[in-house]
C-alpha atoms as a PDB file:
ATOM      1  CA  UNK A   1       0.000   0.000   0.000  1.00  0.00           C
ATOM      2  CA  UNK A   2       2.917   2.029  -0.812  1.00  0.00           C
ATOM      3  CA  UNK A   3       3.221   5.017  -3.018  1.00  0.00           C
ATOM      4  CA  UNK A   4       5.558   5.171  -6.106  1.00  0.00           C
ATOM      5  CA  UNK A   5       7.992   7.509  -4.361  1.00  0.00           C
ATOM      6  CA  UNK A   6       7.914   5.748  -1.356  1.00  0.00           C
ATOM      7  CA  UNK A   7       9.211   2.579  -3.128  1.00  0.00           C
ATOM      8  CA  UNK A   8      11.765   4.595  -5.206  1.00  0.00           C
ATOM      9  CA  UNK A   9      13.081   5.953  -2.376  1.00  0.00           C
ATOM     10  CA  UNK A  10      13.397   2.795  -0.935  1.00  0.00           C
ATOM     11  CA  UNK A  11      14.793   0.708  -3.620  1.00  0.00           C
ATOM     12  CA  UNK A  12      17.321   4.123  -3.781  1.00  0.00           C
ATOM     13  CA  UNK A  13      18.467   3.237  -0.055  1.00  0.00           C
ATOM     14  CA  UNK A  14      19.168  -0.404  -0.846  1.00  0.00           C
ATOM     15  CA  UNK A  15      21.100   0.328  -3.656  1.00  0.00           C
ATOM     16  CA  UNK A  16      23.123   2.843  -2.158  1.00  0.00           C
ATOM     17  CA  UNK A  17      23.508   0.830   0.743  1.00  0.00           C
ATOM     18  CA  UNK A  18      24.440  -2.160  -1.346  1.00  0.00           C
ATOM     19  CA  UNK A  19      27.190   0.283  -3.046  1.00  0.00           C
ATOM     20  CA  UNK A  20      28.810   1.159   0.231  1.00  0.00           C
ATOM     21  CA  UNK A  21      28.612  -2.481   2.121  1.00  0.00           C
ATOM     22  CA  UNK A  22      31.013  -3.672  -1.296  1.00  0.00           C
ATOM     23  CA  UNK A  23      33.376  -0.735  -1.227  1.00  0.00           C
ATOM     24  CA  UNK A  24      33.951  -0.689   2.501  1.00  0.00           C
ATOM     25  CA  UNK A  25      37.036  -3.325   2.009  1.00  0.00           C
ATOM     26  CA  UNK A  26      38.522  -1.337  -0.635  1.00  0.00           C
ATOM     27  CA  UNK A  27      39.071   1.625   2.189  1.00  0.00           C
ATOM     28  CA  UNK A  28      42.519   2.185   3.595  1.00  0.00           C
ATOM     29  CA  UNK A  29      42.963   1.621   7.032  1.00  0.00           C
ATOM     30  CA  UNK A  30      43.532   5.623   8.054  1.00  0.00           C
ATOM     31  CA  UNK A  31      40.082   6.354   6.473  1.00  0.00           C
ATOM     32  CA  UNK A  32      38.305   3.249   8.670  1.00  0.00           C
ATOM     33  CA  UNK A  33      39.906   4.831  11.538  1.00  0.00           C
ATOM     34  CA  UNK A  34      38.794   8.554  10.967  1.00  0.00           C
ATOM     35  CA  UNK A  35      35.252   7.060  10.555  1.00  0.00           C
ATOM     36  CA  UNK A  36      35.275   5.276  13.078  1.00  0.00           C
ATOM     37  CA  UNK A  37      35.843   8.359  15.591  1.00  0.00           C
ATOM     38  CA  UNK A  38      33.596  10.745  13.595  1.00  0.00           C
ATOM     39  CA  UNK A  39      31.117   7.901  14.137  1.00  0.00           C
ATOM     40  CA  UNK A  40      32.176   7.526  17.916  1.00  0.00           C
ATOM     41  CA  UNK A  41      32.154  11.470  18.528  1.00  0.00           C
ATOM     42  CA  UNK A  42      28.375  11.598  16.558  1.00  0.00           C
ATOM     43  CA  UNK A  43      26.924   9.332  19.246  1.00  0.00           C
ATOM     44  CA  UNK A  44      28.641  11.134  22.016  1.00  0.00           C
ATOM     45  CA  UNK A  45      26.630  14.529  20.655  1.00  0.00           C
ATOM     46  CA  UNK A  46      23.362  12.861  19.978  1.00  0.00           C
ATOM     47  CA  UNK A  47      20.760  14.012  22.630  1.00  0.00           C
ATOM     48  CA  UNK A  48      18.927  11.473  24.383  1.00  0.00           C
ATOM     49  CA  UNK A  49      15.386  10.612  23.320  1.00  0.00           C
ATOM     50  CA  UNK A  50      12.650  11.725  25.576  1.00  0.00           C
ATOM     51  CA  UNK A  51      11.513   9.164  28.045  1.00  0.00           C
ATOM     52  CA  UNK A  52       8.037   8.765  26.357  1.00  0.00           C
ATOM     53  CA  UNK A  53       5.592   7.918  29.627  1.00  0.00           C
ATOM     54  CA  UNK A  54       2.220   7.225  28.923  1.00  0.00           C
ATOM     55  CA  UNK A  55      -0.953   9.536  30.717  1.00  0.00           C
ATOM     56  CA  UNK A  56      -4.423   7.557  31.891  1.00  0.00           C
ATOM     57  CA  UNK A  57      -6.831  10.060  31.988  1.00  0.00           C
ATOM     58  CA  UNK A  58     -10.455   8.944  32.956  1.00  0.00           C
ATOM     59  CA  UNK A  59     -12.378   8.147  29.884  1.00  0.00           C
ATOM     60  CA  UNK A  60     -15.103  10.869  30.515  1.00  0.00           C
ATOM     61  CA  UNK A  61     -13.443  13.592  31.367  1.00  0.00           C
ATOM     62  CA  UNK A  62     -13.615  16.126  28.981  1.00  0.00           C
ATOM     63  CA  UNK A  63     -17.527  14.688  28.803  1.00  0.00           C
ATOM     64  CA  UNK A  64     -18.319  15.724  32.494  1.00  0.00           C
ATOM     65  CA  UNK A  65     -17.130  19.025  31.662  1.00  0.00           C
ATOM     66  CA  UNK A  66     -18.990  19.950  29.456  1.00  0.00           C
ATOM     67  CA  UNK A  67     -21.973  18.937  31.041  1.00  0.00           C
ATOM     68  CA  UNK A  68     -21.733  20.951  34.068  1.00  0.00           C
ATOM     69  CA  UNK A  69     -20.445  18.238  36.445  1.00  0.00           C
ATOM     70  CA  UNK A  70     -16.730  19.775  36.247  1.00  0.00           C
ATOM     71  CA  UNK A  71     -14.959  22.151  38.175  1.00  0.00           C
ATOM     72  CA  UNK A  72     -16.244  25.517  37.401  1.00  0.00           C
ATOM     73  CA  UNK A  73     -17.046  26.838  40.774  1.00  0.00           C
ATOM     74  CA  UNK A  74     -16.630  25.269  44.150  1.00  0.00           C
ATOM     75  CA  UNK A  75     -20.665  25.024  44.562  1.00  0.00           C
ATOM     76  CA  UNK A  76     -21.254  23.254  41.631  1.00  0.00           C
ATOM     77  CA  UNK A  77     -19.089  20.601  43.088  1.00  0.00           C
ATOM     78  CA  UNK A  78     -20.699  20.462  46.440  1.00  0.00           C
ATOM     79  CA  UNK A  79     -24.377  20.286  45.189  1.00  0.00           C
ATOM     80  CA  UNK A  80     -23.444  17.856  42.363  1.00  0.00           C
ATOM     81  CA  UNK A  81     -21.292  15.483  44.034  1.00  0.00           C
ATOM     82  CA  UNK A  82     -24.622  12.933  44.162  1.00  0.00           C
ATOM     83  CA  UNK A  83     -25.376  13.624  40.706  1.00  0.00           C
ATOM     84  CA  UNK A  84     -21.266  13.484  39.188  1.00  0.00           C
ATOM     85  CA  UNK A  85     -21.584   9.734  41.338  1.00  0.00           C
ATOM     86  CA  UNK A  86     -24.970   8.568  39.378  1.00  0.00           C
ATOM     87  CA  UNK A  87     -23.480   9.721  36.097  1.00  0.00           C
ATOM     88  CA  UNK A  88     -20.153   7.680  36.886  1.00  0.00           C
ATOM     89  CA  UNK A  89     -22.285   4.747  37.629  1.00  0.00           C
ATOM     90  CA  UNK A  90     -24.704   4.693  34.545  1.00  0.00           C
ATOM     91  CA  UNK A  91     -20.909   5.319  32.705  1.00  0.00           C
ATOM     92  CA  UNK A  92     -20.002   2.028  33.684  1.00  0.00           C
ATOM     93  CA  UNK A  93     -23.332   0.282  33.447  1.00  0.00           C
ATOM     94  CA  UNK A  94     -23.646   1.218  29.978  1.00  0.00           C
ATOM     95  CA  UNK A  95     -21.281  -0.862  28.341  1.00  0.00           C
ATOM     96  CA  UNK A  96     -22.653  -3.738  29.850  1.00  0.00           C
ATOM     97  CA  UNK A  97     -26.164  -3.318  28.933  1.00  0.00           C
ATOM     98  CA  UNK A  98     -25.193  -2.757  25.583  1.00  0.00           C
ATOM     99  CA  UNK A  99     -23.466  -6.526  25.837  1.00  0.00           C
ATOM    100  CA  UNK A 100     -26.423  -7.881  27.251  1.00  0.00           C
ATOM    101  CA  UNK A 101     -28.553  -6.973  24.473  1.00  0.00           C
ATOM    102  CA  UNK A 102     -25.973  -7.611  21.866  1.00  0.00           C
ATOM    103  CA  UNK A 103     -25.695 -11.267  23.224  1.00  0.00           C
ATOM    104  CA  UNK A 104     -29.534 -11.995  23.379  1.00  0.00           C
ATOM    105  CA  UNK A 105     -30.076 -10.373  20.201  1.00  0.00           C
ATOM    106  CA  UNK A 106     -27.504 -12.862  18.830  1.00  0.00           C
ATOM    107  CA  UNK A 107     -29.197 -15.563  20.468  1.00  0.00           C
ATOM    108  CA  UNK A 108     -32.023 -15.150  19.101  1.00  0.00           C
ATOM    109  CA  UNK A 109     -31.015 -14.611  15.607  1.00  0.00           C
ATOM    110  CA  UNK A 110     -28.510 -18.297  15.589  1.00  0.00           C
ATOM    111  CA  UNK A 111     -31.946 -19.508  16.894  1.00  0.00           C
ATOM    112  CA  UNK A 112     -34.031 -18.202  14.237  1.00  0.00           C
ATOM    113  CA  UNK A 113     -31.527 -19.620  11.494  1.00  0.00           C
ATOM    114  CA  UNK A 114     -31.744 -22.894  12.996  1.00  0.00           C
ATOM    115  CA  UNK A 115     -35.626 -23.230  13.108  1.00  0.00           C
ATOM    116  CA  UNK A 116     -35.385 -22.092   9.367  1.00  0.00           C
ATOM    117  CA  UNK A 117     -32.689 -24.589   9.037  1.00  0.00           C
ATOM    118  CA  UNK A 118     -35.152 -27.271  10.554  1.00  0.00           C
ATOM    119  CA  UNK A 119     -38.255 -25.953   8.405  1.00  0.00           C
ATOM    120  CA  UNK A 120     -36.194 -26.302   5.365  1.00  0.00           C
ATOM    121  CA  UNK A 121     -34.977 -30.293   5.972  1.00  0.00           C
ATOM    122  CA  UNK A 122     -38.496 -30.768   7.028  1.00  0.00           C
ATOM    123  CA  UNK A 123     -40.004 -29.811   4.176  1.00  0.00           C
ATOM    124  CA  UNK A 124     -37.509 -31.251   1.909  1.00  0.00           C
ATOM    125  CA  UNK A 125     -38.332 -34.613   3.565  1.00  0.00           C
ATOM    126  CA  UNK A 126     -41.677 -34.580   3.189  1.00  0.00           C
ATOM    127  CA  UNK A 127     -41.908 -33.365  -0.436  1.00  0.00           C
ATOM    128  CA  UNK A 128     -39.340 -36.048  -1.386  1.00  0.00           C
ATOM    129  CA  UNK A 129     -40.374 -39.416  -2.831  1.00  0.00           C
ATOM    130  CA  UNK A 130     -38.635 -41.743  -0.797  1.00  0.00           C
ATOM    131  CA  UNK A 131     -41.104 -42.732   2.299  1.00  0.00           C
ATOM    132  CA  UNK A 132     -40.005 -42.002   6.245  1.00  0.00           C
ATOM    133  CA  UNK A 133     -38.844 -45.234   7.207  1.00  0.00           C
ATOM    134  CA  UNK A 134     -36.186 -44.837   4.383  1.00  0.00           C
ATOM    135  CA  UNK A 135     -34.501 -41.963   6.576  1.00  0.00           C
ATOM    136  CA  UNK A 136     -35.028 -44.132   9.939  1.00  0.00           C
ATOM    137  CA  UNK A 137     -32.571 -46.915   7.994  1.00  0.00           C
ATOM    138  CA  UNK A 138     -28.913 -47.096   9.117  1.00  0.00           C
ATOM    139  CA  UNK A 139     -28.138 -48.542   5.683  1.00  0.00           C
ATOM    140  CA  UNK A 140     -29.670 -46.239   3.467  1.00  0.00           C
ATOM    141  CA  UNK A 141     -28.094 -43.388   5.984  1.00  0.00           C
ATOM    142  CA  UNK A 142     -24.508 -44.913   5.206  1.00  0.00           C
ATOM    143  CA  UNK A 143     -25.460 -45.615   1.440  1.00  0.00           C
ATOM    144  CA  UNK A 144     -26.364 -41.555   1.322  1.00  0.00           C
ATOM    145  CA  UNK A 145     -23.474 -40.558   2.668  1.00  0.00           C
ATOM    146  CA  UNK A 146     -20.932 -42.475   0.364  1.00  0.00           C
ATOM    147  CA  UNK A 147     -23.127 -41.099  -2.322  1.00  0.00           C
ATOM    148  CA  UNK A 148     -22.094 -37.923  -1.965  1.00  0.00           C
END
C-alpha cells in the first residue's frame, strides 16, 4: 500500500547501501579509523530521546465538563457530588447493557436460522419421494453418505 515515491526511495536506499557495504574493504585503514571516531564522537553529541511515559486520563473527562459536572465553581461541586456519582455509575453500566442486548439479540437470531434450518430439511423430507422409514434406515443413511 505504498506510493511510487515511497518505493523509489526505498529501492534508492538499498542500492546505495548495497554500493557502500562492497566498497567498505577497498578503504585504507587511516580512512576506517577517521570514521570510526567521527562515528564515535556523533553518538557522544546525539541528545537522548525523551523518556516517552504514557498519561491515563479517565475516559469521561472532557464529557463531564462539558456537562456541568466539572470544576467551574466550588458550589457546583458540592451540590453535584450525588449527581457526578450517578453519572459515573450509569458510565459504567452502559457498556454492559449494551453486551447484554448484543448477546440476546444474537441468540435469538442463531436460533431463528436454525428453526429455518429445521423448516427447510423438514419440508424437503416430506416433499421427497422416498417414504419415512427410508430416513429411519442405518443402511440407506450410510449408502447416502458415500453417495455424496
Amino acid at each position: 500500500m505504498s506510493s511510487a515515491p515511497d518505493t523509489k526511495e526505498l529501492e534508492f536506499a538499498r542500492q546505495l547501501r548495497r554500493a557502500l557495504d562492497e566498497n567498505t574493504a577497498a578503504l585504507p585503514p587511516a580512512t576506517v579509523d577517521r570514521l570510526a571516531a567521527a562515528r564515535q564522537a556523533a553518538l557522544a553529541r546525539k541528545k537522548p530521546e525523551p523518556a516517552v511515559v504514557p498519561a491515563f486520563a479517565p475516559a469521561f473527562a472532557g464529557a463531564a465538563a462539558g456537562m456541568g459536572v466539572g470544576a467551574a465553581s466550588p458550589e457546583l461541586n458540592t451540590a453535584s457530588k450525588p449527581r457526578r456519582f450517578a453519572l459515573r455509575r450509569f458510565a459504567l453500566a452502559w457498556p454492559l447493557a449494551a453486551l447484554v442486548v448484543s448477546l440476546v439479540a444474537i441468540a435469538y437470531w442463531e436460533d431463528q436460522q436454525r428453526t429455518a434450518e429445521l423448516a427447510d430439511i423438514d419440508a424437503a423430507m416430506l416433499s421427497d419421494d422416498l417414504p419415512l422409514t427410508a430416513y429411519l434406515d442405518h443402511g440407506f443413511n450410510a449408502y447416502l453418505s458415500r453417495a455424496r
